[in-house]
Each structure stands twice: as C-alpha cells, then as structure tokens.
Protein backbone atom coordinates (compact mmCIF):
# COMPACT_ATOMS: atom_id res chain seq x y z
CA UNK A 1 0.00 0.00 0.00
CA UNK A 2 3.23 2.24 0.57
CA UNK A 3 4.26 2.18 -2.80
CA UNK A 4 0.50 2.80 -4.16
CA UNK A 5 0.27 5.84 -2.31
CA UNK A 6 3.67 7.24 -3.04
CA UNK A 7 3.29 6.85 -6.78
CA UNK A 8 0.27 8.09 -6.17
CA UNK A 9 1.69 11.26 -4.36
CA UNK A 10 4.84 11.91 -7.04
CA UNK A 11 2.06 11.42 -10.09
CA UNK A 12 -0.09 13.73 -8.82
CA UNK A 13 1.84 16.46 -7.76
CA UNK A 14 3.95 16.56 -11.49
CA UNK A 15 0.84 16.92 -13.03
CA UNK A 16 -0.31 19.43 -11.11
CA UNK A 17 3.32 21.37 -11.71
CA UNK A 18 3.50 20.15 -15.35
CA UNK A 19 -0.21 21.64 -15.74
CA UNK A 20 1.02 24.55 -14.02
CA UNK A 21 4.12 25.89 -15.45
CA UNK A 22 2.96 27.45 -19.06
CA UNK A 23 0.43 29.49 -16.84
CA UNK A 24 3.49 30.83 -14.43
CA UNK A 25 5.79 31.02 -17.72
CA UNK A 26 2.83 33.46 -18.94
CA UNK A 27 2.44 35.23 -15.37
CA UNK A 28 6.07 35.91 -15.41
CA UNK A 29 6.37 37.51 -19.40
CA UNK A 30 3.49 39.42 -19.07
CA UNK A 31 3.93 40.88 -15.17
CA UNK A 32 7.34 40.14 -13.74
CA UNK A 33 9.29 43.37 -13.72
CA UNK A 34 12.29 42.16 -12.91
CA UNK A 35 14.60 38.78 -12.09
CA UNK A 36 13.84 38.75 -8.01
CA UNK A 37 9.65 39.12 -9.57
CA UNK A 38 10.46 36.10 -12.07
CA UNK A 39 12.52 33.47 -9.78
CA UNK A 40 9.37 34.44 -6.70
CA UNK A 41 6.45 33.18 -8.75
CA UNK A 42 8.67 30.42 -10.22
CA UNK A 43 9.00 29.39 -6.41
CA UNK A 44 5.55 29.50 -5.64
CA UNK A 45 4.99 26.93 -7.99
CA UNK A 46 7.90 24.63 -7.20
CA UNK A 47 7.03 25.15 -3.35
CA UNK A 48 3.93 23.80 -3.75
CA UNK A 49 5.08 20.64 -5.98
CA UNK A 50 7.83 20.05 -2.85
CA UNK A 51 4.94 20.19 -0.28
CA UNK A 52 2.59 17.90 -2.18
CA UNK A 53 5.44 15.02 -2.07
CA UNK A 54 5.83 15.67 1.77
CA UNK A 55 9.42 17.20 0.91
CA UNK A 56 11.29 19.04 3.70
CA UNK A 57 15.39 20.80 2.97
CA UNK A 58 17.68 21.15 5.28
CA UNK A 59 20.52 23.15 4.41
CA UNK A 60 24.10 22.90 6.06
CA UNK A 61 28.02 23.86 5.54
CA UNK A 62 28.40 27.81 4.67
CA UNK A 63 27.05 29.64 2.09
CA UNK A 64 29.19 32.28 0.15
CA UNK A 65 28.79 35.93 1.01
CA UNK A 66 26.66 37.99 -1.50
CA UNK A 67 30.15 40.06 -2.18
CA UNK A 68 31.69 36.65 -3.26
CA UNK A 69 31.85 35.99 -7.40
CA UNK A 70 32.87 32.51 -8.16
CA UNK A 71 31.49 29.33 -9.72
CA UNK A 72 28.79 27.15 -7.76
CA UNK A 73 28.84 23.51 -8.52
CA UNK A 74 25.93 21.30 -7.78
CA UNK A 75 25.30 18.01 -8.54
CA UNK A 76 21.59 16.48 -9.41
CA UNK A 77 20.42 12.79 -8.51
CA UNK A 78 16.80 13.25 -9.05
CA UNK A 79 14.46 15.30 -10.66
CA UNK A 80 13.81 16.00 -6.51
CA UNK A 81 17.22 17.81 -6.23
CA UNK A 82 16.60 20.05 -9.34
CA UNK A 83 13.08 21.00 -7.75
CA UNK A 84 14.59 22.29 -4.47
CA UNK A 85 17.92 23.74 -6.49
CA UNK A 86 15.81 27.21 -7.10
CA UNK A 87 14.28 27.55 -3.48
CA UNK A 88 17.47 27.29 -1.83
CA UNK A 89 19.75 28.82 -4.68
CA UNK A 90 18.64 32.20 -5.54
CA UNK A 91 20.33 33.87 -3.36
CA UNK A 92 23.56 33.15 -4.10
CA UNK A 93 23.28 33.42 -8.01
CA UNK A 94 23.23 35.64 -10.57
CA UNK A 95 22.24 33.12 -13.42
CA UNK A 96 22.18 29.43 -13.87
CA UNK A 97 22.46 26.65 -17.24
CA UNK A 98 19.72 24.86 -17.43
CA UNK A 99 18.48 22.23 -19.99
CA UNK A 100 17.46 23.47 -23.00
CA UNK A 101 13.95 21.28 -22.84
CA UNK A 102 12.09 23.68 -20.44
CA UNK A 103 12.38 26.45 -23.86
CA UNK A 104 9.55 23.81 -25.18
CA UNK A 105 7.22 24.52 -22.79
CA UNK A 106 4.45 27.86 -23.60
CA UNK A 107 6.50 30.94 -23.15
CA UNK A 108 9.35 28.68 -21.51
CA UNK A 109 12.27 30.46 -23.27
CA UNK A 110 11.29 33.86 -22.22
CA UNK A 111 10.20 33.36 -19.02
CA UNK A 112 13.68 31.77 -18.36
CA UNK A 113 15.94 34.31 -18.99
CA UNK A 114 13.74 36.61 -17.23
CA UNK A 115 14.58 34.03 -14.41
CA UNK A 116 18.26 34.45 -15.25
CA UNK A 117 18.67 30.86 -16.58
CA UNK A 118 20.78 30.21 -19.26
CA UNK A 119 19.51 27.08 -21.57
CA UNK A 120 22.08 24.82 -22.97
CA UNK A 121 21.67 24.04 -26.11
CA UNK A 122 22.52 19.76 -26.03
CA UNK A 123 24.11 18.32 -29.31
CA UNK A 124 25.13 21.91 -30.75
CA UNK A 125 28.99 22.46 -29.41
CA UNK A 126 28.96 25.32 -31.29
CA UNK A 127 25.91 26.93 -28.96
CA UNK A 128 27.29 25.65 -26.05
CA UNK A 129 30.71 26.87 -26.58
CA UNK A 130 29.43 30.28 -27.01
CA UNK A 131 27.22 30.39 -24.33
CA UNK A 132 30.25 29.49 -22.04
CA UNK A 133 32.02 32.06 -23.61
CA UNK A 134 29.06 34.28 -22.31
CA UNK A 135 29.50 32.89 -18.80
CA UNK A 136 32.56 33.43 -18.51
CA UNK A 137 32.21 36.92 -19.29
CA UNK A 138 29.74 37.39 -16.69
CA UNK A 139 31.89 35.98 -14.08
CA UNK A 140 35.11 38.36 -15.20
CA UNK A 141 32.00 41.43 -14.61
CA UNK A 142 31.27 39.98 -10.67
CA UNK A 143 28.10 37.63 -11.91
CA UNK A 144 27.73 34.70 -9.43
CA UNK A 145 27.37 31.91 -11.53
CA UNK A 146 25.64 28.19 -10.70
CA UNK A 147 26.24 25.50 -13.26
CA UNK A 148 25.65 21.41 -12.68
CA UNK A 149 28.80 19.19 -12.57
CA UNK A 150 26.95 15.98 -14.10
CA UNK A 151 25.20 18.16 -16.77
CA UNK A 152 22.13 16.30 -16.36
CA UNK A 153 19.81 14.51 -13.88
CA UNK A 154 22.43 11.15 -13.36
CA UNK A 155 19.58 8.83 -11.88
CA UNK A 156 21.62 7.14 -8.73
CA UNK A 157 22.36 7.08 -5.32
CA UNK A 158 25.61 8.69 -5.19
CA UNK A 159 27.65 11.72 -7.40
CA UNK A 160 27.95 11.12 -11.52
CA UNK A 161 30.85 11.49 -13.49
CA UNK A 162 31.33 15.57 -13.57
CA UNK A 163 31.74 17.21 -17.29
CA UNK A 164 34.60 19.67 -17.49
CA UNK A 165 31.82 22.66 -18.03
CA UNK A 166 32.44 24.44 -14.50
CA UNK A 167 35.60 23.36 -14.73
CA UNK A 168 36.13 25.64 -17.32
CA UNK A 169 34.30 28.52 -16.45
CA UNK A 170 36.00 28.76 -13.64
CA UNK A 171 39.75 28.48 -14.57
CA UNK A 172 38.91 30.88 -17.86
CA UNK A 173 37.28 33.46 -15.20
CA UNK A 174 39.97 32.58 -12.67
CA UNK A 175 36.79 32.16 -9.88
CA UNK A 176 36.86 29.39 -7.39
CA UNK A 177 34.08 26.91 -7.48
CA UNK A 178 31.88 26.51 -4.63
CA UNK A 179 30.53 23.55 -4.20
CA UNK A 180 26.82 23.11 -3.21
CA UNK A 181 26.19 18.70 -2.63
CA UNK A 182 22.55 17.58 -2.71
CA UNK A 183 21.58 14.26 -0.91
CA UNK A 184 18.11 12.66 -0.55
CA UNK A 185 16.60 13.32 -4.15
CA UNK A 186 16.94 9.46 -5.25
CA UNK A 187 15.37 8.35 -1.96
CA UNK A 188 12.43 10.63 -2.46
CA UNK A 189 11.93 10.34 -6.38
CA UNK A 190 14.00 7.89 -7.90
CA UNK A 191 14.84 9.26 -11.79
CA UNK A 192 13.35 8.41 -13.95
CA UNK A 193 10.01 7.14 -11.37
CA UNK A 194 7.28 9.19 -10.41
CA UNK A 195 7.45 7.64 -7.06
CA UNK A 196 7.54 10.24 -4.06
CA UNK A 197 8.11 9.11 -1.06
CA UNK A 198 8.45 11.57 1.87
CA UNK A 199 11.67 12.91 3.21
CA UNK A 200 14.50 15.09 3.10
CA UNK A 201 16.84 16.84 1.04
CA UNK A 202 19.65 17.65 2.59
CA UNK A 203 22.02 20.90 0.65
CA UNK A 204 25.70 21.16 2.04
CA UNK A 205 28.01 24.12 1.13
CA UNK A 206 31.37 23.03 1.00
CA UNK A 207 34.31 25.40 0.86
CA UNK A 208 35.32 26.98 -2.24
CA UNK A 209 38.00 25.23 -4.56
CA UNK A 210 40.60 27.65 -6.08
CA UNK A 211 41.68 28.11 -9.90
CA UNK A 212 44.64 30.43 -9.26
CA UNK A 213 47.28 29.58 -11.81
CA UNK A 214 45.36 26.58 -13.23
CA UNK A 215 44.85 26.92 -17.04
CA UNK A 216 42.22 25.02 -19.72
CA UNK A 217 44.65 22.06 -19.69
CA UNK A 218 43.94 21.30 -16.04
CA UNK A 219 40.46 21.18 -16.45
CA UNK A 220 39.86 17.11 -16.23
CA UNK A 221 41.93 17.07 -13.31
CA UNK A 222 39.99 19.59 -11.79
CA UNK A 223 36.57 18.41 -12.90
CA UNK A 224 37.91 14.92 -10.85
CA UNK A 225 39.10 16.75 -7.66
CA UNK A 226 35.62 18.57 -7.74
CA UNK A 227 33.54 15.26 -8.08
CA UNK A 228 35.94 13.85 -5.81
CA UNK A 229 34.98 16.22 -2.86
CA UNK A 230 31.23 15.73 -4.15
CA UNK A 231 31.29 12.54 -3.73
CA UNK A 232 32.71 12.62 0.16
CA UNK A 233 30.03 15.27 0.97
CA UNK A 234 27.59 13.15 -0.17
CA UNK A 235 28.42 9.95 2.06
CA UNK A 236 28.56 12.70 4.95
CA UNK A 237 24.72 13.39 4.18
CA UNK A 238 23.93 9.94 3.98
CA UNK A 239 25.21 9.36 7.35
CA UNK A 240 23.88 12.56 8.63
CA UNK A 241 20.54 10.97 7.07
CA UNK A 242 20.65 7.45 8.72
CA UNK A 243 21.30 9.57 12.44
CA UNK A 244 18.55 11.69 11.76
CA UNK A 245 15.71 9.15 10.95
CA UNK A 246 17.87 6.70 13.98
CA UNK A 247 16.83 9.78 16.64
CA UNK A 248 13.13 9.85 15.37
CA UNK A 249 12.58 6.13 15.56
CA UNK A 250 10.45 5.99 18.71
C-alpha cells in the first residue's frame, strides 16, 4: 500500500506542476518586472510541488557571502534535487544553465531568462561553446554563476561522473568553485520514477575550490578533484541521514 500511495503522491503532484508551469511562464512575461519578480512566482509553484510530495530541505556547511563571485557547482540525482535547487539557490546566483527542454514549454524560453537561466543548447557544441564564452564573461563582470557538474539529472544514489563545463568557467574566469552537494533526491523520487516518497533533502556548502594559476589544460583534473569532494560530501549526508531518521525512531 506504501508504494501505491507514493506513486500516487509523485504522479499527482507533477501533473499538477507540469499543468502549471505554461500558466506561471505566462504570469512571469506578461507581469514580472524584474529577475527577483520572475525566480518568486517560479518558487511558488515549485514550493507547492515540494509540499505535495511531503518534501522538507535542510541546508548545512556555509554559504558564500553575496560580495563573493565565483562558480557554484551542484550536482543532481533526481528530478527531486533540481526542484529544491531554485528555493534554496537564488540567493547566491546571478544566473544558472539549465536544460534546453524547459524552452519547449508555452512561453518557456522567455520566461527563463527573465529568471536568469541560461539554456544549454545539447548536441550543438557550437551553442554551447558560445554560451560558455558568455559565462565566462559574466563571471570576469562579478556575476555569481551556478552551473551542474553531471550536466544532467544522473539517476543514482551517489555523485555522476562531472563534465569539465564548471571546470572551465571557472579556470577561464579565474573564480573558485563553490561547491553546493545535494543528498536525498533518489530516496524521495527515484529518476526516472514518479514515485515520491516523503523525506529530506539535505544541501551542504562546502568550501570553495581555487583556480589560481590553473589553465584550460587542467580542467579534467579539476573536474575529478571537484567530483571527488562531491562525492565525500555526499556519504557525509547519507550518514547525517541514517542519524537523523535513527533519533526519530520511537
């Protein structure tokens, strides 16, 4: 009966946000005056989807300071993770990559960059190598910048194989990258399931990772130290996980 009601609970509330989002993408073109207007109604909307599938966050480690310009790093397990990204993110970013599908939905495209995302265009390296160009520009004028390490919703319990894309930004802005580790996702919504079971998402800051000195040629190395410490913060949520649910067995 568990597993009735949870897919149950994870169908019902991505309908309701599926059904939903044209009719924010069309609030936000036609009455958001600004970014901070944009990214509020787009969290109304994603708060509610979180509260249907009986989602809490809890958010650890330290945050940068708003003075701060560098490169944040997250990494995304479930479509769960890239749900709470936004409600805990926005304050310490100035614009994000995002997949390139949510320009198919009504008045996605617009209502995006209004939001300060920046959609990646997949299969076209020519796109994608000039919108990093145009990231990397904004981090040289003081933009904060997020941008996933996986480059795409990896489906497991544990940290994917990073792409070199923040890598790069960051060592052709010279920025450090600041790593932001989500845990709980998978447990909650298993990718590619509409399963939702109850729980937690846990969001660590970890401290940033310098690119002084390091040039394009490091970049690998540096996209495997950065998935490296991802992949340690992660096991420290799962543990923090298992104590958490240990002191609220009865």
């Amino acid at each position: 009966m568990g597993t009735i009601a949870e897919v149950f609970r994870g169908a019902w509330a991505s309908a309701m946000w599926l059904v939903g989002v044209p009719f924010v993408n069309m609030r936000i073109v036609r009455h958001a005056q600004n970014k901070d207007e944009a990214r509020a109604m787009m969290n109304v909307h994603i708060a509610k989807f979180i509260q249907r599938c009986g989602v809490k966050i809890v958010v650890d480690g330290t945050p940068p300071t708003i003075d701060d310009v560098y490169v944040l790093c997250y990494n995304e397990a479930s479509f769960m993770d890239v749900a709470v990204f936004p409600l805990v993110m926005w304050p310490y970013i100035d614009r994000v990559g995002a997949a390139d599908i949510y320009a198919y939905f009504p008045h996605g495209r617009a209502a995006m960059e209004m939001a300060g995302f920046e959609l990646v265009p997949r299969g076209n390296r020519a796109g994608t190598d000039k919108l990093l160009e145009k990231i990397v520009a904004a981090v040289k004028d003081g933009e904060r910048v997020g941008w996933g390490g996986e480059g795409r919703i990896v489906g497991i319990d544990g940290v994917g194989r990073f792409k070199i894309g923040a890598s790069l930004i960051a060592i052709r802005a010279q920025a450090p990258i600041v790593p932001a580790a989500f845990f709980g996702g998978h447990h909650i919504m298993p990718f590619p399931s509409l399963r939702a079971k109850p729980g937690t998402v846990y969001v660590r800051f970890g401290p940033p990772i310098a690119t002084d000195g390091l040039v394009e040629e490091d970049a690998r190395a540096l996209a495997d130290l950065v998935q490296k410490v991802f992949a340690g913060m992660y096991e420290d949520l799962r543990k923090k996980d298992a104590q958490a649910a240990k002191e609220d067995r009865p």
